[in-house]
Protein backbone atom coordinates (compact mmCIF):
# COMPACT_ATOMS: atom_id res chain seq x y z
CA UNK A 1 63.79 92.71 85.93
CA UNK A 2 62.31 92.93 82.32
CA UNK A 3 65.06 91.10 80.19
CA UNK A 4 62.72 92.22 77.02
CA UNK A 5 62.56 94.80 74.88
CA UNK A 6 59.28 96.36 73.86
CA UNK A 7 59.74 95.24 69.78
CA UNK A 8 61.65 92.61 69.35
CA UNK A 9 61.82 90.51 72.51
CA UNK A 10 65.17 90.38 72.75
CA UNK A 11 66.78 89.22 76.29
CA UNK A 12 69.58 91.56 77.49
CA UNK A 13 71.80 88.48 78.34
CA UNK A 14 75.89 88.52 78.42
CA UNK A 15 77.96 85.89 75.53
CA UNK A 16 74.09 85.16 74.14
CA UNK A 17 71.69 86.22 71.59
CA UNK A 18 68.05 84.81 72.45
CA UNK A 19 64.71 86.13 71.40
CA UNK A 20 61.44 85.14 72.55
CA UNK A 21 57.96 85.29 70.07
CA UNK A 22 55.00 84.39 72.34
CA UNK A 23 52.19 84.41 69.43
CA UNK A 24 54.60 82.64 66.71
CA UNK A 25 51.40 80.94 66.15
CA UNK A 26 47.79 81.47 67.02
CA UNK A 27 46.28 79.16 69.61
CA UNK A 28 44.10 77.14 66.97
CA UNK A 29 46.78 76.64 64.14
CA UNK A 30 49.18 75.91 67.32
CA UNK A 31 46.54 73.05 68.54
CA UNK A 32 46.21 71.61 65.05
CA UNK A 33 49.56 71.04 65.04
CA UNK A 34 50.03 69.60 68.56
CA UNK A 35 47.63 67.41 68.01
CA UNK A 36 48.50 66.10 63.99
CA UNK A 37 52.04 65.67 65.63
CA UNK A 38 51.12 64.15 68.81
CA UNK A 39 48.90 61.24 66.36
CA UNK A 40 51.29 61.00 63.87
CA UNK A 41 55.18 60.99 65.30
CA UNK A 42 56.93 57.55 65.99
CA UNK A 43 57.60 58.63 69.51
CA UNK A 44 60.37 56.62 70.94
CA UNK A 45 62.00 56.46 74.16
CA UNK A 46 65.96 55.73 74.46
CA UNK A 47 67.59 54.72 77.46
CA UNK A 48 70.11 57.15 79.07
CA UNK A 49 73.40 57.46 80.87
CA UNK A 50 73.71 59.46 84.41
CA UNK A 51 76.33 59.28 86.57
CA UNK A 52 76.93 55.36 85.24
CA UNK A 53 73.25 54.16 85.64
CA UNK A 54 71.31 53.57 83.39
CA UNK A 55 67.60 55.14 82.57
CA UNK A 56 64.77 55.34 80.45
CA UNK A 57 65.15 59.29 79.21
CA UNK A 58 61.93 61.24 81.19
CA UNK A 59 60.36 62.38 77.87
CA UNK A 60 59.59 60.78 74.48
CA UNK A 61 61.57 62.07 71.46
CA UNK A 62 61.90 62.09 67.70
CA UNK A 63 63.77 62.82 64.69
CA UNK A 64 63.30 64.46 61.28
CA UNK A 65 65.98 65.70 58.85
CA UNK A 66 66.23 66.59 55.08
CA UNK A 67 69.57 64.38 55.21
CA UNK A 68 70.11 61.30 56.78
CA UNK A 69 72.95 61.94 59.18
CA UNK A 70 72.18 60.97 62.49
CA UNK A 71 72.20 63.09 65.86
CA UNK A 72 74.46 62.22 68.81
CA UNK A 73 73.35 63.76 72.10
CA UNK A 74 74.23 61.97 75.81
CA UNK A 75 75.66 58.62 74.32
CA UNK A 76 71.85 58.23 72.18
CA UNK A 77 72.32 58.27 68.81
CA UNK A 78 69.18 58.86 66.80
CA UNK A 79 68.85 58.31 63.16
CA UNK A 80 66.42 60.48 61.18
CA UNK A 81 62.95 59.87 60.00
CA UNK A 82 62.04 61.43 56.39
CA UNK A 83 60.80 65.07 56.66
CA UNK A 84 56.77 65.21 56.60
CA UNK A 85 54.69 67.91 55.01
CA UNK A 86 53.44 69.30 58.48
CA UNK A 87 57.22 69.82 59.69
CA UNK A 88 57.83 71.86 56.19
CA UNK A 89 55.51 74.13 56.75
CA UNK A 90 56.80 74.90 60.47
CA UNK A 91 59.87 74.92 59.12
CA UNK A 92 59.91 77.11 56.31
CA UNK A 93 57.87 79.75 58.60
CA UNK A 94 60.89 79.42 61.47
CA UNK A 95 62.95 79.91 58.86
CA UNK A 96 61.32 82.59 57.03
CA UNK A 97 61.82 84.69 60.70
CA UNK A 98 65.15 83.66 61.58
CA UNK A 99 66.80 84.09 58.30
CA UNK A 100 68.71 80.43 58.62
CA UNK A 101 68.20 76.96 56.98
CA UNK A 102 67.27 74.18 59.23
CA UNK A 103 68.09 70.41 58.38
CA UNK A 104 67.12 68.38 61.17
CA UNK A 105 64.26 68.76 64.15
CA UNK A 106 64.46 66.81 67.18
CA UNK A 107 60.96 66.74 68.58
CA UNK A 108 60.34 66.30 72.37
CA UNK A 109 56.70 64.89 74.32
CA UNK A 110 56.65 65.88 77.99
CA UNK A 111 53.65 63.45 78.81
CA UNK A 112 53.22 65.49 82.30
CA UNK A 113 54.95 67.50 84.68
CA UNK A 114 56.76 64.43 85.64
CA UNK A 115 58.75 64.34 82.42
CA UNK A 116 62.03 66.80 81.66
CA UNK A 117 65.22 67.70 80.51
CA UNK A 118 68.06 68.04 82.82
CA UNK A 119 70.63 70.81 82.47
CA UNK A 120 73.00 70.72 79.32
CA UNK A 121 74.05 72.84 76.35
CA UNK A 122 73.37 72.46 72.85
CA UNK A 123 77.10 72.41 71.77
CA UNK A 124 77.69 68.85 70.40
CA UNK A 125 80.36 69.24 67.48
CA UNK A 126 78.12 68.48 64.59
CA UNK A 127 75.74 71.77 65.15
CA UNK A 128 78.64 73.94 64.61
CA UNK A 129 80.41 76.78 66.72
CA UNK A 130 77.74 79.20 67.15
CA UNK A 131 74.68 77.05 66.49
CA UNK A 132 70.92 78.68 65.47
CA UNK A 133 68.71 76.45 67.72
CA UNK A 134 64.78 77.61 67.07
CA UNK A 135 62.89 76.06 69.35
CA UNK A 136 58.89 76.05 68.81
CA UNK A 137 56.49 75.08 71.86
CA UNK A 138 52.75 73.09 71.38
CA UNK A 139 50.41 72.71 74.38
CA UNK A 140 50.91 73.06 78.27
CA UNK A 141 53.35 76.00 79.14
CA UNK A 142 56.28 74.63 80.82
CA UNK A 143 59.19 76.75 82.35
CA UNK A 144 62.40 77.37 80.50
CA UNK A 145 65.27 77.80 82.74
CA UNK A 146 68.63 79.08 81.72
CA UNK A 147 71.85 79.77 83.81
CA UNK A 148 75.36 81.00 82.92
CA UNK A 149 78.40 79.21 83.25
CA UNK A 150 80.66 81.13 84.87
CA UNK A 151 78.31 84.50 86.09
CA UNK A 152 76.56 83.58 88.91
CA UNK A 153 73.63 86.30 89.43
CA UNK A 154 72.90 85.39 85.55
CA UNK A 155 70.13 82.93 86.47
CA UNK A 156 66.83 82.95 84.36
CA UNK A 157 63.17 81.76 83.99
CA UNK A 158 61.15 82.06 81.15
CA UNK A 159 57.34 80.18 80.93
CA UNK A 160 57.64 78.98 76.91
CA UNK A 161 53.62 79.24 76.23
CA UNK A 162 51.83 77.53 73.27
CA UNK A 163 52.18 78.41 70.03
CA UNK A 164 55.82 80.56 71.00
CA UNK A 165 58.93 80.42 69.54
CA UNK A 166 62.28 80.77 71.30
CA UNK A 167 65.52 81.37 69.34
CA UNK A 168 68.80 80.83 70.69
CA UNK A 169 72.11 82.07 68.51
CA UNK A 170 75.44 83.48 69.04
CA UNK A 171 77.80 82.15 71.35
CA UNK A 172 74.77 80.77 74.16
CA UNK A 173 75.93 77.03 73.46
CA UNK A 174 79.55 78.04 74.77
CA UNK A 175 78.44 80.20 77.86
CA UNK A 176 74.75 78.84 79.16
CA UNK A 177 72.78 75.67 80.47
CA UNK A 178 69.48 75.69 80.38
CA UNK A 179 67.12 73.10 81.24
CA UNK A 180 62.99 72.31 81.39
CA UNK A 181 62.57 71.10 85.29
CA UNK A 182 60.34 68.76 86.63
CA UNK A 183 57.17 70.11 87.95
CA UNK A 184 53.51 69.56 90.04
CA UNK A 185 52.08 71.89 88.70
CA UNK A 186 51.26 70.45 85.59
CA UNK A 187 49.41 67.52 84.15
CA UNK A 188 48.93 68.41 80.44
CA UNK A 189 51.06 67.28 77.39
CA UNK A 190 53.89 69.41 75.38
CA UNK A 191 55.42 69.29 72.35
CA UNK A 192 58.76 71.00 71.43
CA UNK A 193 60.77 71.32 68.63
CA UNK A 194 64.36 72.34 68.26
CA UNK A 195 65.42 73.07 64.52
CA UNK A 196 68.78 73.01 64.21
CA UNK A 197 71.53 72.82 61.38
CA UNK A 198 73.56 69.40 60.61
C-alpha cells in the first residue's frame, strides 16, 4: 500500500499527521554535516532502566537547546549543551518548512546495526499535548517502524534515507509507538536529530 501522496508525502495514517521529505538535503551538504557533527558532538552514553536492570543505552546521544532546561526521557535526564552554528542552520531550514520554532535537539549516533531505540512515544509532559517532533536523518538508512496503539492492522515501515526529513505532529504522541530496530544488515554510522519544542 502507498501511504504517500504524490506532492506532499503525506502518510494516510488514523489520530496522526506525519510527512516524509526524502531529499531535505542533498547527499553532499547531508555528508558535510554528518561528518562536522559526528567530529564535533560530546557524544555521551547514559545508562538505562528496563524491566529493573540496568544498561548502557544501545546508541550514543546528545543535547542542544537555546534554553537551558533539561530533557527527561526513561529516568535519563540530560542537560543541554549551548546551540552551535551548524545546528542553526539545520534548524532554521526545519523550521523554515514546518512553520514551528524548535528549542532543543536531541541528537542520536547508531554506531552500527547493533545499536537502536526500542519502542516508545514522544509524549513526555514537557513537549506539550500535540508535540511537532522534526526528525532529520545523516548517513546509513535505517528503518523507521511505527505501530498504533490500539488498531492492530495499523503497522508501518518506513527506510529514513540520508539527508531526509520526517515530521511527526498532531495527536501521533497520544496514539503511536514507533521505534528504530536492531539490524544485520547494516554496518555504517547514523546520525538523527529530533527538534522538538521545550
Amino acid at each position: 500500500m502507498d501511504l504517500f501522496s504524490a506532492e506532499k508525502k503525506h502518510l494516510h495514517l488514523p489520530n496522526a499527521e506525519v510527512i516524509y521529505i526524502p531529499n531535505f538535503y542533498n547527499p553532499q551538504t547531508a555528508s558535510d554535516y554528518f561528518e562536522h557533527l559526528k567530529k564535533s558532538v560530546p557524544w555521551q552514553q547514559d545508562n538505562i532502566k528496563i524491566f529493573g536492570k540496568t544498561h548502557l543505552q544501545p546508541r550514543l546521544t546528545a543535547l542542544f537547546a537555546t534554553n537551558e532546561k533539561p530533557y527527561r526521557y526513561s529516568n535519563i535526564t540530560m542537560t543541554p549543551n549551548k546551540w552551535t552554528l551548524q545546528l542553526e542552520r539545520i534548524k532554521r531550514d526545519i523550521e523554515t518548512l514546518c512553520h514551528h520554532e524548535f528549542t532543543t535537539v536531541l541528537l542520536n549516533l547508531y554506531r552500527t546495526g547493533n545499536d537502536s531505540n526500542g519502542w516508545h512515544a514522544d509524549n513526555e509532559k514537557e513537549l506539550g499535548k500535540n508535540p511537532v517532533i522534526a526528525s532529520l536523518s545523516l548517513g546509513e538508512t535505517r528503518s523507521f517502524h511505527f505501530k498504533h496503539r490500539t488498531i492492530k492492522d495499523e503497522k508501518h515501515k518506513l527506510n529514513l534515507e540520508h539527508g531526509s526529513l520526517l515530521i511527526m505532529k498532531g495527536e501521533m504522541q497520544h496514539f503511536w509507538l514507533h521505534q528504530i530496530p536492531k539490524t544485520k544488515k547494516v554496518t555504517r554510522e547514523r546520525i538523527n536529530l529530533t527538534f522538538r519544542t521545550l
